[in-house]
C-alpha atoms as a PDB file:
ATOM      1  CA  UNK A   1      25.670  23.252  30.528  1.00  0.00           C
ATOM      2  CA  UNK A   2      26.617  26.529  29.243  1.00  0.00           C
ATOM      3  CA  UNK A   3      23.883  28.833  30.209  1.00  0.00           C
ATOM      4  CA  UNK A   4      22.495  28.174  27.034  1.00  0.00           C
ATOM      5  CA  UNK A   5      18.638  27.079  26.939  1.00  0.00           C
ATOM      6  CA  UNK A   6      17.372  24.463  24.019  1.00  0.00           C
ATOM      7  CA  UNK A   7      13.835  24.954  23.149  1.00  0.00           C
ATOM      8  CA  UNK A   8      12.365  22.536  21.466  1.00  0.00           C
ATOM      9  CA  UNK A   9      10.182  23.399  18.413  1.00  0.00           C
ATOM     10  CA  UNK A  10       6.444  22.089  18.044  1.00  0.00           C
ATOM     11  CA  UNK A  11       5.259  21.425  14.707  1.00  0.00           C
ATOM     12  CA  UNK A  12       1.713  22.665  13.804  1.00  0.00           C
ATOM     13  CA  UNK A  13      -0.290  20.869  11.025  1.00  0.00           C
ATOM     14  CA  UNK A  14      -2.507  23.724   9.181  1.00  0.00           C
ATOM     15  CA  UNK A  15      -5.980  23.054   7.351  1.00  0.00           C
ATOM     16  CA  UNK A  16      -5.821  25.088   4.356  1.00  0.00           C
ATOM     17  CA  UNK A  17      -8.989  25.904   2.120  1.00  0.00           C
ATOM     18  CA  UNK A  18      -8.597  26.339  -1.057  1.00  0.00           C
ATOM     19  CA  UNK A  19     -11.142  27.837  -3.489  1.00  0.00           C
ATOM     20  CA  UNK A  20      -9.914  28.758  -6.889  1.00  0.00           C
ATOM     21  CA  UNK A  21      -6.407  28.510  -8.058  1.00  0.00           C
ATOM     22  CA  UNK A  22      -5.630  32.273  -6.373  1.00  0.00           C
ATOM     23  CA  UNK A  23      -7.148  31.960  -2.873  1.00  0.00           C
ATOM     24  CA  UNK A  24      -6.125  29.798  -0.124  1.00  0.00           C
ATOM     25  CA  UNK A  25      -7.974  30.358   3.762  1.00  0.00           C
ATOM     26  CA  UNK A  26      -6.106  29.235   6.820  1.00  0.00           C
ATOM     27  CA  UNK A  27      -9.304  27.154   8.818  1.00  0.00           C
ATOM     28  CA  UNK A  28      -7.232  25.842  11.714  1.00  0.00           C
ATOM     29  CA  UNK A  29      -3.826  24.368  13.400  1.00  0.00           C
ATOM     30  CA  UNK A  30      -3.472  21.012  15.204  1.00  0.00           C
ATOM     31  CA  UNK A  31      -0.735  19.364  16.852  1.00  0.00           C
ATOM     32  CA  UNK A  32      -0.831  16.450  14.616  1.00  0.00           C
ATOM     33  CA  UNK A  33      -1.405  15.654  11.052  1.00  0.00           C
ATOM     34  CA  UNK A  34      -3.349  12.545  12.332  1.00  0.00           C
ATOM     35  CA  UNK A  35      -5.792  15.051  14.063  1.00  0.00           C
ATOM     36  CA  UNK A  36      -5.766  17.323  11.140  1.00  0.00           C
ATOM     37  CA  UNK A  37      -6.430  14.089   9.134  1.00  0.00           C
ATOM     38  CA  UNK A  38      -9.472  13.447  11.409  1.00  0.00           C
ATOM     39  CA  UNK A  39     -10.791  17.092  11.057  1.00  0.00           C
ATOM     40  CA  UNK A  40     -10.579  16.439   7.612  1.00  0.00           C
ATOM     41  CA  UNK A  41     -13.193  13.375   8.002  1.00  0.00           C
ATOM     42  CA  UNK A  42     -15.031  15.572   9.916  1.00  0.00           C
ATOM     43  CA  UNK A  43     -15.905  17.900   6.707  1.00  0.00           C
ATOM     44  CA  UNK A  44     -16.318  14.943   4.571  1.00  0.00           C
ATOM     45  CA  UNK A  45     -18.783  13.496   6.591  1.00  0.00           C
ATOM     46  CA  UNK A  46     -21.093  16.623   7.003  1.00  0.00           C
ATOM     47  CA  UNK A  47     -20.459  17.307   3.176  1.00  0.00           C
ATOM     48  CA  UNK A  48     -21.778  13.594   2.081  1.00  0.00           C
ATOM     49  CA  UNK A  49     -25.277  14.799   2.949  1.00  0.00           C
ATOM     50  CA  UNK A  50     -25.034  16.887  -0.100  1.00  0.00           C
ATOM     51  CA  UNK A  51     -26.076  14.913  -3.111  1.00  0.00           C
ATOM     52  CA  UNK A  52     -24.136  17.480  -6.077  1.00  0.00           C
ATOM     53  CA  UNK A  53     -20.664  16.738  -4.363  1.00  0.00           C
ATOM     54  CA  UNK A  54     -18.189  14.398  -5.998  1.00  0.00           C
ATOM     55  CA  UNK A  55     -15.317  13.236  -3.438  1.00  0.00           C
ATOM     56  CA  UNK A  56     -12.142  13.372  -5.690  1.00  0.00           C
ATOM     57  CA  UNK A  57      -9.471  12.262  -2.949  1.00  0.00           C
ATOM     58  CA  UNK A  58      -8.383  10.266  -0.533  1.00  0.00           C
ATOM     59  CA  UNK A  59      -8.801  12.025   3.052  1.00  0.00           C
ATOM     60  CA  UNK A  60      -5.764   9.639   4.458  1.00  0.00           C
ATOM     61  CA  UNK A  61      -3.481  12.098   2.217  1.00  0.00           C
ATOM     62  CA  UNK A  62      -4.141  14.896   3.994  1.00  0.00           C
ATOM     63  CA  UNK A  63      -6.370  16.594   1.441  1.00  0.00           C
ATOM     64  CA  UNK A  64      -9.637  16.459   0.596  1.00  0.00           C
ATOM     65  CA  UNK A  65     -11.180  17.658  -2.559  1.00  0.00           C
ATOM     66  CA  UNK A  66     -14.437  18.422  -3.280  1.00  0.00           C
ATOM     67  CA  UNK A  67     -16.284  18.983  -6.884  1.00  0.00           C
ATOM     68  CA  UNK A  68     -20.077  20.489  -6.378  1.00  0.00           C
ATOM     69  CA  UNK A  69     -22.303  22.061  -8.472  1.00  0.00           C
ATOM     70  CA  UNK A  70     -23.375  25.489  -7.834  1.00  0.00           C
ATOM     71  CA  UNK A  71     -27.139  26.488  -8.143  1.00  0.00           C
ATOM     72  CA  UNK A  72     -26.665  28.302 -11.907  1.00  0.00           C
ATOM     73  CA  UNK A  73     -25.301  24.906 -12.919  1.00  0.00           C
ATOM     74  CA  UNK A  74     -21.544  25.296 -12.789  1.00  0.00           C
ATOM     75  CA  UNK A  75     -19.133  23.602 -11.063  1.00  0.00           C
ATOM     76  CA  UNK A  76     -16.906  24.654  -8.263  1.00  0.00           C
ATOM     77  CA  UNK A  77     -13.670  22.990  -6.874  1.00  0.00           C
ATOM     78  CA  UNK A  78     -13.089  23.332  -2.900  1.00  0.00           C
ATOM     79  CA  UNK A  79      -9.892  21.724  -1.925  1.00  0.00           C
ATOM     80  CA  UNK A  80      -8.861  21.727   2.346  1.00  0.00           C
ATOM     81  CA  UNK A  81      -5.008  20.667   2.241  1.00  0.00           C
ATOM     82  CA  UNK A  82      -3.076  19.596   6.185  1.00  0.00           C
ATOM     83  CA  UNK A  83       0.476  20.575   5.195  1.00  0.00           C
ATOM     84  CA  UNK A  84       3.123  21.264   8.045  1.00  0.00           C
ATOM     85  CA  UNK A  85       3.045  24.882   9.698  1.00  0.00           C
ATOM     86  CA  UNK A  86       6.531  25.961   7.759  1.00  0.00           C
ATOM     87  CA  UNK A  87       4.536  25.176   4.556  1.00  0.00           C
ATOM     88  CA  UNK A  88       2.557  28.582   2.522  1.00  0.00           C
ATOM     89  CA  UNK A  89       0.413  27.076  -0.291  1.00  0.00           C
ATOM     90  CA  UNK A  90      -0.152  30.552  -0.921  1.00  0.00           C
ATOM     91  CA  UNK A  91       3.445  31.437  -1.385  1.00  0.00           C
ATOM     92  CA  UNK A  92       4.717  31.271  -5.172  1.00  0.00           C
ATOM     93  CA  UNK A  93       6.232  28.020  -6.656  1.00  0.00           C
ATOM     94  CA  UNK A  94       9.292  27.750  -8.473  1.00  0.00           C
ATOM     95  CA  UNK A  95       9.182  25.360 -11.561  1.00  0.00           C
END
C-alpha cells in the first residue's frame, strides 16, 4: 500500500415529509431503504385508524402519500418520501 487509507462510504436512506409543494421536513436516516421502507409501514399503519385518510401509494416505492381532510372541510396532501442521503427534494429541479 501507499500510505493511502480507503474509506468506504455508507449510504443513508432519509424519510422526507412533505407538506405542501414548498416544504419538505427531514423525519429520520436509516441504513437501509428496506428499513426506511418498514418505517414507512409503520406510519401507515397508525394512520389507517383515521377514517378521512385516503392511501394514494404504494409504501413498497418508498413513498407514501396521504390525502385527509382537515376539520374546516378541506383537503390536505402529506407525502413521506425514502430517497438516498445525496438526494435534496428540497433542492430546485431543472426541467
Amino acid at each position: 500500500m501507499n500510505g493511502k487509507t480507503c474509506t468506504a462510504l455508507a449510504l443513508t436512506w432519509i424519510m422526507w415529509l412533505n407538506i405542501g409543494p414548498e416544504f419538505w421536513e427531514r423525519q429520520s436516516g436509516y441504513e437501509t431503504k428496506d428499513k426506511c421502507i418498514e418505517a414507512l409501514r409503520n406510519i401507515e399503519l397508525k394512520r389507517k385508524s383515521g377514517s378521512d385518510l385516503v392511501f394514494l401509494d404504494d409504501v413498497n416505492n418508498g413513498v407514501l402519500t396521504i390525502r385527509l381532510t382537515l376539520p374546516d372541510g378541506k383537503t390536505q396532501i402529506n407525502q413521506w418520501r425514502c430517497v438516498p442521503d445525496t438526494i435534496d427534494p428540497r433542492a430546485p429541479t431543472t426541467k
